[in-house]
PDB file of N, CA and C in Angstrom:
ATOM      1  N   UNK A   1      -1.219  13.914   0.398  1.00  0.00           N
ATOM      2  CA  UNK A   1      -2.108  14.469  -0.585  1.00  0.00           C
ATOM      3  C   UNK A   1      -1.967  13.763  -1.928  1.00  0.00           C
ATOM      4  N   UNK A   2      -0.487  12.882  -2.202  1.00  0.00           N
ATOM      5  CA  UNK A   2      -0.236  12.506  -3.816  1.00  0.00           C
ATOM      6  C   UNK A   2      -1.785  11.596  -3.312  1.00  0.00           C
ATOM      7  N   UNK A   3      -1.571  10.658  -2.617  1.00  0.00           N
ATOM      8  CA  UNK A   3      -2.888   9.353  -2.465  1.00  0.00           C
ATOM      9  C   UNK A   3      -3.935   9.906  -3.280  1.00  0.00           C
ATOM     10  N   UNK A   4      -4.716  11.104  -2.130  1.00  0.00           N
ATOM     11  CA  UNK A   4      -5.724  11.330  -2.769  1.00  0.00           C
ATOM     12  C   UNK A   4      -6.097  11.924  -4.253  1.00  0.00           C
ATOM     13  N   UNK A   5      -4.848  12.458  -4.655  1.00  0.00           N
ATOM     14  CA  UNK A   5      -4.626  13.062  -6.017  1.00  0.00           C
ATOM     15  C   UNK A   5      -5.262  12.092  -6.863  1.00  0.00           C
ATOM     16  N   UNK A   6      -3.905  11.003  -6.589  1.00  0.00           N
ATOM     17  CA  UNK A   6      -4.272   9.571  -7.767  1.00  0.00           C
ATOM     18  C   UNK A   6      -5.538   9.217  -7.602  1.00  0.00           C
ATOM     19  N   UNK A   7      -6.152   9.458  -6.184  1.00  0.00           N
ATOM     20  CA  UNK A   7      -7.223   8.289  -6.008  1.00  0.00           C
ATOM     21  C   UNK A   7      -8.634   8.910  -6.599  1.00  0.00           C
ATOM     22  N   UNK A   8      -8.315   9.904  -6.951  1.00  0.00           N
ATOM     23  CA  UNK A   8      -8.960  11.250  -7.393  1.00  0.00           C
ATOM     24  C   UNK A   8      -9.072  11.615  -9.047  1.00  0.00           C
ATOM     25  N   UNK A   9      -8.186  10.889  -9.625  1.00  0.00           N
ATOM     26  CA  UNK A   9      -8.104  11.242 -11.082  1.00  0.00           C
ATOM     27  C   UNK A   9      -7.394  12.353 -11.400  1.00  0.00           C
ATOM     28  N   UNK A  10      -6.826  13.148 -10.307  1.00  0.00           N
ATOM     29  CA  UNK A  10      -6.282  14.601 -10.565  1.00  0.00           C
ATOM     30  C   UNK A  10      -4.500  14.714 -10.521  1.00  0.00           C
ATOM     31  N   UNK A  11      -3.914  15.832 -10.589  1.00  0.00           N
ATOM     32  CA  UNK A  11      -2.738  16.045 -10.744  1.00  0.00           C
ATOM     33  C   UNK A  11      -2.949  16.738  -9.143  1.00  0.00           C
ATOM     34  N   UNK A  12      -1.419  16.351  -8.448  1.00  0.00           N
ATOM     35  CA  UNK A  12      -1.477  17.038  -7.069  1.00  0.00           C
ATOM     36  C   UNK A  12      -1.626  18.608  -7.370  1.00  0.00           C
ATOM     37  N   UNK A  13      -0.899  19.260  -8.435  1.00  0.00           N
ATOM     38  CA  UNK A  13      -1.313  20.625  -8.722  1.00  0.00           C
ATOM     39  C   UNK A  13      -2.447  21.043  -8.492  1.00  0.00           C
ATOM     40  N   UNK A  14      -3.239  20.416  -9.569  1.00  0.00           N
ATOM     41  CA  UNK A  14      -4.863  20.774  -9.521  1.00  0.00           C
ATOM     42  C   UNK A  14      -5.715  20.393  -8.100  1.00  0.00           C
ATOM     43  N   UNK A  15      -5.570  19.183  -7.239  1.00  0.00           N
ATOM     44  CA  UNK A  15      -5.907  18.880  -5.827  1.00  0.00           C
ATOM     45  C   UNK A  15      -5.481  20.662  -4.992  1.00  0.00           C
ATOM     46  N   UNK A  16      -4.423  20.786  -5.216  1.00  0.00           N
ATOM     47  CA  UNK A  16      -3.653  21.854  -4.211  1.00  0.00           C
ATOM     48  C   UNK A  16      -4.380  23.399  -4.823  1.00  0.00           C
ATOM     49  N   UNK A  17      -4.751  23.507  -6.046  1.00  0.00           N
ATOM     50  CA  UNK A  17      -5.399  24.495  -6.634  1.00  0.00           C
ATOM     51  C   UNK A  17      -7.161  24.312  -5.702  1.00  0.00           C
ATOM     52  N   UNK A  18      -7.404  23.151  -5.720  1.00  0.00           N
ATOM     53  CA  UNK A  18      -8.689  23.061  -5.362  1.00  0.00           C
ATOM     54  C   UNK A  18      -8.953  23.484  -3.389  1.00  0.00           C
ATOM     55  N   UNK A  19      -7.820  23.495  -3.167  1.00  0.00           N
ATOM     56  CA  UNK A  19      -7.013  23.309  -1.444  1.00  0.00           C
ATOM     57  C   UNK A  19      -6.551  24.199  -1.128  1.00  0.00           C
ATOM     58  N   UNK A  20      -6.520  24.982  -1.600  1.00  0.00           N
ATOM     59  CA  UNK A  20      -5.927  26.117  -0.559  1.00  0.00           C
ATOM     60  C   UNK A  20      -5.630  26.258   1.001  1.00  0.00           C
ATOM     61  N   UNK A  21      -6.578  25.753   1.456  1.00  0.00           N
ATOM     62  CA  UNK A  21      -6.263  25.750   3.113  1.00  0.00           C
ATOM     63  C   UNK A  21      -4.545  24.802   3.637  1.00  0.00           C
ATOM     64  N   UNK A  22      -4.064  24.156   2.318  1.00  0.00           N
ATOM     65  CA  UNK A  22      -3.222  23.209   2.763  1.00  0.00           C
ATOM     66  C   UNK A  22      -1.936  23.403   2.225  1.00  0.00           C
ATOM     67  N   UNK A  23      -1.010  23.719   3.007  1.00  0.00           N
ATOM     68  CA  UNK A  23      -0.028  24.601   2.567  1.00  0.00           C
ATOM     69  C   UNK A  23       1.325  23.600   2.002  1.00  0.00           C
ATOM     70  N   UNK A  24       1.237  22.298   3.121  1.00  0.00           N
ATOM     71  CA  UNK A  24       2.273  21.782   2.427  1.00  0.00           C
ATOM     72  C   UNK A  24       2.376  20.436   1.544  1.00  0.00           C
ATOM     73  N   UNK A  25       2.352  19.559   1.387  1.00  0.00           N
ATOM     74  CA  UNK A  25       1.970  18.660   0.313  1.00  0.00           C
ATOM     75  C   UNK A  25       1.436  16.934   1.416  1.00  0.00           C
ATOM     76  N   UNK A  26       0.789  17.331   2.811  1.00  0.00           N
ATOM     77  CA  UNK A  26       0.866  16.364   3.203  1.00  0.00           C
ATOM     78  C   UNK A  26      -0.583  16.983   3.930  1.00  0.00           C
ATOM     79  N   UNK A  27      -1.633  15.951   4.252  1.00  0.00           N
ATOM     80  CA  UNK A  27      -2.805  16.790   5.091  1.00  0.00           C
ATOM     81  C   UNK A  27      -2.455  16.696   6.529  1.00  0.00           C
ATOM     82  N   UNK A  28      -2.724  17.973   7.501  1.00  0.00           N
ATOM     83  CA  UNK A  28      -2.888  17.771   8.643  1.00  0.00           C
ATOM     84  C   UNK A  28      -3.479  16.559   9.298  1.00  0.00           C
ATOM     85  N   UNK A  29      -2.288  16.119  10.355  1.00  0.00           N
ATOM     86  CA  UNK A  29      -2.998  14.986  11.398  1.00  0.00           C
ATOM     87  C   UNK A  29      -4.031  15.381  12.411  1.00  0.00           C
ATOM     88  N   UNK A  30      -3.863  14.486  13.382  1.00  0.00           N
ATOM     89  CA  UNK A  30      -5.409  14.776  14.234  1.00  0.00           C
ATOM     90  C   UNK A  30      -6.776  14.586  13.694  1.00  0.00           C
ATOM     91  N   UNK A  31      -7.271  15.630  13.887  1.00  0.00           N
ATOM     92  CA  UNK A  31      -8.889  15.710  13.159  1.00  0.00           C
ATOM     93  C   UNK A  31      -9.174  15.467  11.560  1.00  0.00           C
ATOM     94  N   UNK A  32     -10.569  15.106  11.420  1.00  0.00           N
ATOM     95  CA  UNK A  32     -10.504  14.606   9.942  1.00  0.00           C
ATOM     96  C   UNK A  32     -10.563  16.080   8.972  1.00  0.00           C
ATOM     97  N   UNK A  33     -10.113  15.767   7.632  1.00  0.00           N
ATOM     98  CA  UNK A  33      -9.652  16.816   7.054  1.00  0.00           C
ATOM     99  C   UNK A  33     -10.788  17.032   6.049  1.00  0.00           C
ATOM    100  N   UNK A  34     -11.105  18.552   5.562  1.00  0.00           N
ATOM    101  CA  UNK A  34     -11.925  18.642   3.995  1.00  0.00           C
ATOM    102  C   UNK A  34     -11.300  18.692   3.274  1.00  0.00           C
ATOM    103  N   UNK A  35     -11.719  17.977   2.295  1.00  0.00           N
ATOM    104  CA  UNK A  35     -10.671  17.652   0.948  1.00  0.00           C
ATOM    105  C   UNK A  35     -11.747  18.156   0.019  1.00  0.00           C
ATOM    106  N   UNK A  36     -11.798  19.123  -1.081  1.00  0.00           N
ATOM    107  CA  UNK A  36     -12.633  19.390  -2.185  1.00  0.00           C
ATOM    108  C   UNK A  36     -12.120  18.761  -3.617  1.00  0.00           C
ATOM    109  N   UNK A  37     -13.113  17.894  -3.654  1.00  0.00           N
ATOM    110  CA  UNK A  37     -12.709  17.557  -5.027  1.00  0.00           C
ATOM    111  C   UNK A  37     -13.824  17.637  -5.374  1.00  0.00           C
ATOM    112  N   UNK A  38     -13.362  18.069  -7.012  1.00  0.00           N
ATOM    113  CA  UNK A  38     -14.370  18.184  -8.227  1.00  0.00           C
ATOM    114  C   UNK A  38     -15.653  17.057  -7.890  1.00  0.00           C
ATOM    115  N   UNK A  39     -16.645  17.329  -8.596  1.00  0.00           N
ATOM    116  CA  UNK A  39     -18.012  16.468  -8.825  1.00  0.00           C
ATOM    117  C   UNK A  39     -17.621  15.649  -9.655  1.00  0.00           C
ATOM    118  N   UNK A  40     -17.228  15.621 -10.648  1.00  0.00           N
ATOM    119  CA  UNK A  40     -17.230  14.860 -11.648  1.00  0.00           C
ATOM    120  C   UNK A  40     -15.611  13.802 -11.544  1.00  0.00           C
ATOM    121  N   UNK A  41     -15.136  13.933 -10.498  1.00  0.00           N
ATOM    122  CA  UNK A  41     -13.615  13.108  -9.842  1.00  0.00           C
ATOM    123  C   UNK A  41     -14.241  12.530  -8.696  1.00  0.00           C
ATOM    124  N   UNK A  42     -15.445  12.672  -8.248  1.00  0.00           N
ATOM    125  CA  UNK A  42     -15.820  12.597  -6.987  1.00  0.00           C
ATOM    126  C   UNK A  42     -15.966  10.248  -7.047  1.00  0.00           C
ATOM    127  N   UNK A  43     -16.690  10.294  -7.928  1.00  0.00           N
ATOM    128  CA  UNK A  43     -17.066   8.389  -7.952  1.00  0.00           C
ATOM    129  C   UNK A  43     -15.949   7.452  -8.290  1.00  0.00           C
ATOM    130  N   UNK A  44     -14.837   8.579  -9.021  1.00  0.00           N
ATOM    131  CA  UNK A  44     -13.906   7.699  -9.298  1.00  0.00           C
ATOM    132  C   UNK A  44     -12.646   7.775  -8.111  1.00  0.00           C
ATOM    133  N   UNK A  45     -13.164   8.901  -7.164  1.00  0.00           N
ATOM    134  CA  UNK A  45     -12.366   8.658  -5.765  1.00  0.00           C
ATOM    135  C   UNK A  45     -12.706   7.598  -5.116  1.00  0.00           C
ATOM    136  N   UNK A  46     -14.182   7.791  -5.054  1.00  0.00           N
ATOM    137  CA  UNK A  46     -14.579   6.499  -4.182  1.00  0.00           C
ATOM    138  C   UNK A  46     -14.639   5.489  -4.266  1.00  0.00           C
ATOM    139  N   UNK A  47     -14.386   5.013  -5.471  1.00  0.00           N
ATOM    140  CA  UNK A  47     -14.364   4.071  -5.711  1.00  0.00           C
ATOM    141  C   UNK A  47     -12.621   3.161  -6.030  1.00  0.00           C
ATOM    142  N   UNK A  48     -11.939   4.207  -6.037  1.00  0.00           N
ATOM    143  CA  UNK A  48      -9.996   3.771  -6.165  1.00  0.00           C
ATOM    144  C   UNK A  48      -9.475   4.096  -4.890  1.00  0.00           C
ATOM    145  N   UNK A  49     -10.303   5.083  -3.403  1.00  0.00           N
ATOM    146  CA  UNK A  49      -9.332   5.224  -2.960  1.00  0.00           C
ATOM    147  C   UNK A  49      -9.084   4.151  -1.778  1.00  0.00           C
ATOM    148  N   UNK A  50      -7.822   3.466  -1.639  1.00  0.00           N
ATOM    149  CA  UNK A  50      -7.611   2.713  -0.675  1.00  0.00           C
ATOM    150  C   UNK A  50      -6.048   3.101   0.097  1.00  0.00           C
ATOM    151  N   UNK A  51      -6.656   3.518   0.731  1.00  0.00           N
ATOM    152  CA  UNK A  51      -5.089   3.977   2.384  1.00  0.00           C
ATOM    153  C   UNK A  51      -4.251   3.003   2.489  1.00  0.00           C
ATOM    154  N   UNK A  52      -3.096   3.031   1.897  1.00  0.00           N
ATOM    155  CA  UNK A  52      -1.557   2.195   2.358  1.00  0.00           C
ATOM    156  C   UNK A  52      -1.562   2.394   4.112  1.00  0.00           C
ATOM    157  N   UNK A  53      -0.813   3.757   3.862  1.00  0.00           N
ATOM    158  CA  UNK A  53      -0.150   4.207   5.224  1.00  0.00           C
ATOM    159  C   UNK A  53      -0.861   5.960   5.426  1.00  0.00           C
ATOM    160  N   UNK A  54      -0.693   6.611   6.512  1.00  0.00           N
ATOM    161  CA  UNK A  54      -1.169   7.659   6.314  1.00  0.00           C
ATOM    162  C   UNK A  54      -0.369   8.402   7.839  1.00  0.00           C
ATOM    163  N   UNK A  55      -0.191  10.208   7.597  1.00  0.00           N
ATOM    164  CA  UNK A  55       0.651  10.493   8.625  1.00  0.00           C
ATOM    165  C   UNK A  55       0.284  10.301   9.850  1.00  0.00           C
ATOM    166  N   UNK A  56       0.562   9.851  10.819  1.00  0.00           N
ATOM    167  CA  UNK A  56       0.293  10.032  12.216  1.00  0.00           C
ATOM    168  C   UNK A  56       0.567  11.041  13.057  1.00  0.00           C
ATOM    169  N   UNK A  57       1.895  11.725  12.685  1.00  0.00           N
ATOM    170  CA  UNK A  57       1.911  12.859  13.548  1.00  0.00           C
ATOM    171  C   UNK A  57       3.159  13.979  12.146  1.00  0.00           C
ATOM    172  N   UNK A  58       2.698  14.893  12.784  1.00  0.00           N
ATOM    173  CA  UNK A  58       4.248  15.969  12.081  1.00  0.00           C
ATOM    174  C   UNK A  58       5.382  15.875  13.272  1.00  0.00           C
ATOM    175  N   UNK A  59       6.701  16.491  12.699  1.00  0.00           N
ATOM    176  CA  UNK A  59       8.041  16.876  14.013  1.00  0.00           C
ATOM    177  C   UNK A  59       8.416  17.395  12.932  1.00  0.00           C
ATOM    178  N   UNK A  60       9.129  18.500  13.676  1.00  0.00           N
ATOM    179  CA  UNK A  60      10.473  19.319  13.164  1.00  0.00           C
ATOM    180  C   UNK A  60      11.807  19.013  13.720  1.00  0.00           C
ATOM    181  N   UNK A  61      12.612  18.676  13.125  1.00  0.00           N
ATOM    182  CA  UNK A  61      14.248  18.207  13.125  1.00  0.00           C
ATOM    183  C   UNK A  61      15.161  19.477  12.844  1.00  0.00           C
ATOM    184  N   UNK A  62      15.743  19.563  13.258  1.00  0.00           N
ATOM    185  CA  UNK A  62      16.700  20.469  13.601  1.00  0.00           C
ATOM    186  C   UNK A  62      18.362  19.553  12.798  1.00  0.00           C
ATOM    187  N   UNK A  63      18.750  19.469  11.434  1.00  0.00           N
ATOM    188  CA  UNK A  63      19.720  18.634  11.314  1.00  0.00           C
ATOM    189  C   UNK A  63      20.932  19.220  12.038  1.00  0.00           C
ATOM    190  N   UNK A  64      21.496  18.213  12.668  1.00  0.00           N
ATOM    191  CA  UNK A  64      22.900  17.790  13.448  1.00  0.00           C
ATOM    192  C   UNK A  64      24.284  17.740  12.622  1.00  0.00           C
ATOM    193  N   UNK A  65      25.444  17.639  12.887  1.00  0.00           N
ATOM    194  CA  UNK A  65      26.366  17.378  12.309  1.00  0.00           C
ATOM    195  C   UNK A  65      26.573  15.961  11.491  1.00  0.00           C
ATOM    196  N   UNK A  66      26.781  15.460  10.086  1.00  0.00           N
ATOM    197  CA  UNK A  66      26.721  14.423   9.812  1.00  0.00           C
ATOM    198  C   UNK A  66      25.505  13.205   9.859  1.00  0.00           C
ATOM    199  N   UNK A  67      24.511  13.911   9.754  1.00  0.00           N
ATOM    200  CA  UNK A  67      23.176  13.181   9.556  1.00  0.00           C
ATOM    201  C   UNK A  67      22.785  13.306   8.553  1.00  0.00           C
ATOM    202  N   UNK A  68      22.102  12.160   7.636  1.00  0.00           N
ATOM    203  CA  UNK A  68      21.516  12.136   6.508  1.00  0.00           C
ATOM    204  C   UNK A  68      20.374  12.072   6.211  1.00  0.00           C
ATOM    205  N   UNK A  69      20.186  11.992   4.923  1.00  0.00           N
ATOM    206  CA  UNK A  69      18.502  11.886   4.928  1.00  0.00           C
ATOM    207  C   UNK A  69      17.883  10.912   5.401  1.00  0.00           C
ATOM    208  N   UNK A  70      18.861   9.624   4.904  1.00  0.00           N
ATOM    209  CA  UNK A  70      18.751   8.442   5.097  1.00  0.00           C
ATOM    210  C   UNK A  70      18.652   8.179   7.102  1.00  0.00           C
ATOM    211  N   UNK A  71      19.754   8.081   7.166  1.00  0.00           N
ATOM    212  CA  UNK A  71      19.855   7.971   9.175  1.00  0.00           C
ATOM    213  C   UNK A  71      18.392   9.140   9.328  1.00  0.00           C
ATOM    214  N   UNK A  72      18.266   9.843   9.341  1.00  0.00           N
ATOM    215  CA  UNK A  72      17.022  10.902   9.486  1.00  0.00           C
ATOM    216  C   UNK A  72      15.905   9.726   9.537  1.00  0.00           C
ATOM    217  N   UNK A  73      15.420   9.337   8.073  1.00  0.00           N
ATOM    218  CA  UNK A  73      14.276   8.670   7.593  1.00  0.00           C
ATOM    219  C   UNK A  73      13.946   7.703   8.971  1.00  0.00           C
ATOM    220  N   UNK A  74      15.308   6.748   9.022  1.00  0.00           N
ATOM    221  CA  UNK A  74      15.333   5.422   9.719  1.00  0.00           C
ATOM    222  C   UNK A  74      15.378   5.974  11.341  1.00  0.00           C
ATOM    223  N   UNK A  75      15.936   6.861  11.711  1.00  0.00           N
ATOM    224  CA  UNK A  75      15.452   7.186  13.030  1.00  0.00           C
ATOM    225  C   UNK A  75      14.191   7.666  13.342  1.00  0.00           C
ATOM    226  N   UNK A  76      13.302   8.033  12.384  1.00  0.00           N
ATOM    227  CA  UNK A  76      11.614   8.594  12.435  1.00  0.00           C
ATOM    228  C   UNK A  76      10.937   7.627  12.033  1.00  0.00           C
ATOM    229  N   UNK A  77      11.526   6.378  11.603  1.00  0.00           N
ATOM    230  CA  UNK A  77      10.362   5.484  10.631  1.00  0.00           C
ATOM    231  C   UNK A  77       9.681   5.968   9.000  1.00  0.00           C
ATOM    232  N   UNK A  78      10.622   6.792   8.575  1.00  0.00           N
ATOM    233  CA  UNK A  78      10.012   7.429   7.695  1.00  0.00           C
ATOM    234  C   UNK A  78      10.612   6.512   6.085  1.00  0.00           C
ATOM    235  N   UNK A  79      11.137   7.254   5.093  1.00  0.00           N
ATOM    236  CA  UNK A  79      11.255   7.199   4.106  1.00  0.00           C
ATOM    237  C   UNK A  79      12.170   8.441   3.487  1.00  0.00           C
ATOM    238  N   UNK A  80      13.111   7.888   2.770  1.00  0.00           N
ATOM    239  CA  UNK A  80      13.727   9.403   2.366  1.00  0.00           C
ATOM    240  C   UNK A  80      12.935  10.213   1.066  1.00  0.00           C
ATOM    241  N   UNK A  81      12.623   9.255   0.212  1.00  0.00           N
ATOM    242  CA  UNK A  81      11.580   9.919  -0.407  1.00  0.00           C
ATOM    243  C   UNK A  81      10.096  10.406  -0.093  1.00  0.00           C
ATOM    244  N   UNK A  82      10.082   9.917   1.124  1.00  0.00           N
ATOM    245  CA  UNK A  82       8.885  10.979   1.884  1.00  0.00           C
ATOM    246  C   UNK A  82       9.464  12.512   2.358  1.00  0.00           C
ATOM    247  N   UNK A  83      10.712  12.455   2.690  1.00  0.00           N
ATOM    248  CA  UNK A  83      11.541  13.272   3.707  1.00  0.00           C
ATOM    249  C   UNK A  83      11.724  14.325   2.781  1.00  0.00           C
ATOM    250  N   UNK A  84      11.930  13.931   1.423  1.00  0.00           N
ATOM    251  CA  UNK A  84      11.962  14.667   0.382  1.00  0.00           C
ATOM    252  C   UNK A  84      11.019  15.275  -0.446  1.00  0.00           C
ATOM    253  N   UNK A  85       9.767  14.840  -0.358  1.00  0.00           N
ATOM    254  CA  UNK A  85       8.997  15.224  -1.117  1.00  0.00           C
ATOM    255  C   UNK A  85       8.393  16.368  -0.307  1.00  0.00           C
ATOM    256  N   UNK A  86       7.957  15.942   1.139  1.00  0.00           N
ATOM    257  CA  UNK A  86       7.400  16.646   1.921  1.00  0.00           C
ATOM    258  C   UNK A  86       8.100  17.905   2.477  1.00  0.00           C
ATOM    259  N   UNK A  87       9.632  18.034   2.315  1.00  0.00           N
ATOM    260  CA  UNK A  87      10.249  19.521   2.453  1.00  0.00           C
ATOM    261  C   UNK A  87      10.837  19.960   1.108  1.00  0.00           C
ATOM    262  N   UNK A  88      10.059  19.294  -0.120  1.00  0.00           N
ATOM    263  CA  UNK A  88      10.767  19.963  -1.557  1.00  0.00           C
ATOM    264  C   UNK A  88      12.001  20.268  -1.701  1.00  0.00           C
ATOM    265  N   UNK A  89      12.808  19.212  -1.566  1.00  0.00           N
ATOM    266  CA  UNK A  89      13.878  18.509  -1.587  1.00  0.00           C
ATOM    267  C   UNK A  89      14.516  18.194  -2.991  1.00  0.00           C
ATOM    268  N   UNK A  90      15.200  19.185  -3.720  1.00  0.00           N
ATOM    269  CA  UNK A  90      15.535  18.582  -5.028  1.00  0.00           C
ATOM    270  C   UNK A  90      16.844  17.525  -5.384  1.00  0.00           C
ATOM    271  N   UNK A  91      17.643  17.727  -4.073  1.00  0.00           N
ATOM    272  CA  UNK A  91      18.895  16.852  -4.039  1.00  0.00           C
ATOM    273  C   UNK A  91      18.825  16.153  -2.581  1.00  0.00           C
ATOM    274  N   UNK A  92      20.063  15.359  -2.497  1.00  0.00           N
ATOM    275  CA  UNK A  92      20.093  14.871  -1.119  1.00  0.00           C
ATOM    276  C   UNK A  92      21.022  15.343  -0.229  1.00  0.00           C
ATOM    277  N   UNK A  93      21.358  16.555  -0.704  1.00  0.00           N
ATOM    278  CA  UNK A  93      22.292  17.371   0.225  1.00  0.00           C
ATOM    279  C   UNK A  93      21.432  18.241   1.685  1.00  0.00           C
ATOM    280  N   UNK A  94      21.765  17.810   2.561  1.00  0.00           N
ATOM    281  CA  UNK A  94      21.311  18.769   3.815  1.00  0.00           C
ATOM    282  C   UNK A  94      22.142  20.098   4.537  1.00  0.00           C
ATOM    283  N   UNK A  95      21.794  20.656   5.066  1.00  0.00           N
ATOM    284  CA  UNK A  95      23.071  21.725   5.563  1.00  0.00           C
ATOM    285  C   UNK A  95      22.579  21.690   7.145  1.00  0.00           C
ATOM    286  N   UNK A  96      23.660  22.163   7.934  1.00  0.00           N
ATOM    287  CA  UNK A  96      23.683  22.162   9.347  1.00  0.00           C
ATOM    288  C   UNK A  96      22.791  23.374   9.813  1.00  0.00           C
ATOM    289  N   UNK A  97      21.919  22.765  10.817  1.00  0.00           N
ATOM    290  CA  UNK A  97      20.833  23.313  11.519  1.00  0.00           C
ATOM    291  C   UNK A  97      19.790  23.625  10.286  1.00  0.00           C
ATOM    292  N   UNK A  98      19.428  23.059   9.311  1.00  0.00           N
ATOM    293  CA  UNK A  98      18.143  23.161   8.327  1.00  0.00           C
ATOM    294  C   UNK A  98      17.612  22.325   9.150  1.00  0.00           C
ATOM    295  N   UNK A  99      16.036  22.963   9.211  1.00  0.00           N
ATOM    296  CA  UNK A  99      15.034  22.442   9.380  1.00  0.00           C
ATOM    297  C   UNK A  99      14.557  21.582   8.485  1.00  0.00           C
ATOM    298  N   UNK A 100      13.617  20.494   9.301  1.00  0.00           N
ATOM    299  CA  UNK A 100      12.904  19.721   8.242  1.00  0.00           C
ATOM    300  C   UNK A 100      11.691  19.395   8.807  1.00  0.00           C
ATOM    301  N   UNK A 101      10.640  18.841   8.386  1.00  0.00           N
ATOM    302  CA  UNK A 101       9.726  18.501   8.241  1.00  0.00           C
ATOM    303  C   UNK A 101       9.403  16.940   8.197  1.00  0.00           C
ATOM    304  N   UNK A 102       9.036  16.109   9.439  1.00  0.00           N
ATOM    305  CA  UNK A 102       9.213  14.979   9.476  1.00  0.00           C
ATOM    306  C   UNK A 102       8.165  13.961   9.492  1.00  0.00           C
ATOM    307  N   UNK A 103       7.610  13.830   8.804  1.00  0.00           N
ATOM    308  CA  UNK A 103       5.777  13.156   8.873  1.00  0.00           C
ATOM    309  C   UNK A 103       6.775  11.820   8.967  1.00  0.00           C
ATOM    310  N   UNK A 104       5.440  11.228  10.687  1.00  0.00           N
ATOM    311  CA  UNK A 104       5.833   9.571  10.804  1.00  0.00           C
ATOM    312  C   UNK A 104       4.549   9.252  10.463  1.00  0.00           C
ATOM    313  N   UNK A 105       4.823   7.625   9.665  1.00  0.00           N
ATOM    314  CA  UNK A 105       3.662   7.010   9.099  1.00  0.00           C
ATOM    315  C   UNK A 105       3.211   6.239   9.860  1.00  0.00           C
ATOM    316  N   UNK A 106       1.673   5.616   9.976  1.00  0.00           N
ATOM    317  CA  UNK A 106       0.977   4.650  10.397  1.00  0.00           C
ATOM    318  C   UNK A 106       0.704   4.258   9.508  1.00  0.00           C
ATOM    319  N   UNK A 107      -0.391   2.686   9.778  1.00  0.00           N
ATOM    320  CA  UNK A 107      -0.707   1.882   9.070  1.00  0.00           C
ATOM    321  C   UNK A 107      -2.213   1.959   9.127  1.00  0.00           C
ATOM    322  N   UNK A 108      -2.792   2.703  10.251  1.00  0.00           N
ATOM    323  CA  UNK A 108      -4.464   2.522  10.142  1.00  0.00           C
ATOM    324  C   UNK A 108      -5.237   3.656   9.253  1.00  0.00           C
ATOM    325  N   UNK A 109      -6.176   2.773   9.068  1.00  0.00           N
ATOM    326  CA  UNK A 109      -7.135   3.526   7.780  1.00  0.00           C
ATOM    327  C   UNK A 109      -7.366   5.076   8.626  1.00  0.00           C
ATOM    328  N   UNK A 110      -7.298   5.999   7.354  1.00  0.00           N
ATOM    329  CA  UNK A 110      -7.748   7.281   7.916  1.00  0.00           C
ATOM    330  C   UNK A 110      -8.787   7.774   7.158  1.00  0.00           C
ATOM    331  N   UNK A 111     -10.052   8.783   7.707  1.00  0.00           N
ATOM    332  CA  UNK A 111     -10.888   8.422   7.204  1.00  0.00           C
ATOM    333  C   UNK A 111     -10.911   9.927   6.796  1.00  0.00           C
ATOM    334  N   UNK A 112     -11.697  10.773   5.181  1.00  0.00           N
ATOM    335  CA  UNK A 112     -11.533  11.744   5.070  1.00  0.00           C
ATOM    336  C   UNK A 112     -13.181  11.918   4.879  1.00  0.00           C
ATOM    337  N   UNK A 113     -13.832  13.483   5.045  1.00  0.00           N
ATOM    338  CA  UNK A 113     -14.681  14.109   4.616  1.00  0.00           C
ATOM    339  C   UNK A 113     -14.511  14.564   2.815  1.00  0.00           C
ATOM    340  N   UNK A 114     -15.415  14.565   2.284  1.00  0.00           N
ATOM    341  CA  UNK A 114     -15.089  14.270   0.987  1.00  0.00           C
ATOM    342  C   UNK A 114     -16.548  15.618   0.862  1.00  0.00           C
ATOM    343  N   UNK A 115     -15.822  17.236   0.412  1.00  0.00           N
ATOM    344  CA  UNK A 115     -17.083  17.827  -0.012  1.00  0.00           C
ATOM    345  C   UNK A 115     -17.846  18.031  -1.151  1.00  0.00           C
ATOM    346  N   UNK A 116     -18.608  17.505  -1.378  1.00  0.00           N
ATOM    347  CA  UNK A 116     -19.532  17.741  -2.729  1.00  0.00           C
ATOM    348  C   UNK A 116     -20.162  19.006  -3.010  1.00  0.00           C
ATOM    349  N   UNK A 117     -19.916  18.870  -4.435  1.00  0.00           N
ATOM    350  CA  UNK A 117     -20.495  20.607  -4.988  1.00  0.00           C
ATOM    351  C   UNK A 117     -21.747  20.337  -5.030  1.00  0.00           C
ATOM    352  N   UNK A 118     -22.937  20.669  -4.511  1.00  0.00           N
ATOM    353  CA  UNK A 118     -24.655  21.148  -5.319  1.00  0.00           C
ATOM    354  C   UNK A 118     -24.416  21.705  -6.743  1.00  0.00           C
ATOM    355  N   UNK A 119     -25.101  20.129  -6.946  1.00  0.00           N
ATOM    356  CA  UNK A 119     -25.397  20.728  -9.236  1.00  0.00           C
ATOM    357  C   UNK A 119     -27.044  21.277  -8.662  1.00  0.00           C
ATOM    358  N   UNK A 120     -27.079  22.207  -9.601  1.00  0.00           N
ATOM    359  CA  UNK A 120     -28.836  22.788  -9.962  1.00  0.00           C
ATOM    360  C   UNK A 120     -28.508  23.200 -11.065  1.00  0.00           C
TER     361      UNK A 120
END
């Protein structure tokens, strides 16, 4: 969701104010997603937004004895500052049997529905 924030002109706050349907800071995989952004953020999305990487799938991890964020990241392909952002993560301390939240990334373009408000 940061992508489309930036690509958007907006603060992820205000995106997530506009979102409600989306609970955690990453959009559902699979099917394509509605994203509402403002009218007036709408040309300067389309025109900045360009897809790095985007999630391919979710998993839940179950942490083990002596696993880190890091070994975590690199056994999913991930990132620890993904690992972190996406389970609101303020330190890098984990505890035994916390759950986590494990978005693996791809590289192909993902394509979003983009809904526009009717001005009259």
């Amino acid at each position: 969701m940061s992508q489309v924030a930036t690509s958007a002109h907006l603060s992820l706050a205000k995106l997530r104010a506009y979102n409600h349907q989306f609970r955690y800071n990453f959009l559902p995989t699979g099917a394509p997603s509605m994203v509402y952004i403002p009218y007036e953020n709408l040309a300067y999305f389309k025109q900045h937004y360009k897809p790095k990487s985007y999630i391919v799938r979710v998993l839940s991890h179950k942490v083990k004895p002596r696993e880190t964020l890091y070994s975590i990241a690199k056994k999913f392909h991930s990132s620890v500052a993904l690992l972190r952002y996406t389970n609101n993560l303020k330190g890098f301390y984990l505890s035994r049997r916390q759950r986590l939240i494990i978005p693996v990334l791809g590289h192909k373009t993902r394509r979003f529905k983009v809904a526009q408000n009717e001005v009259k």
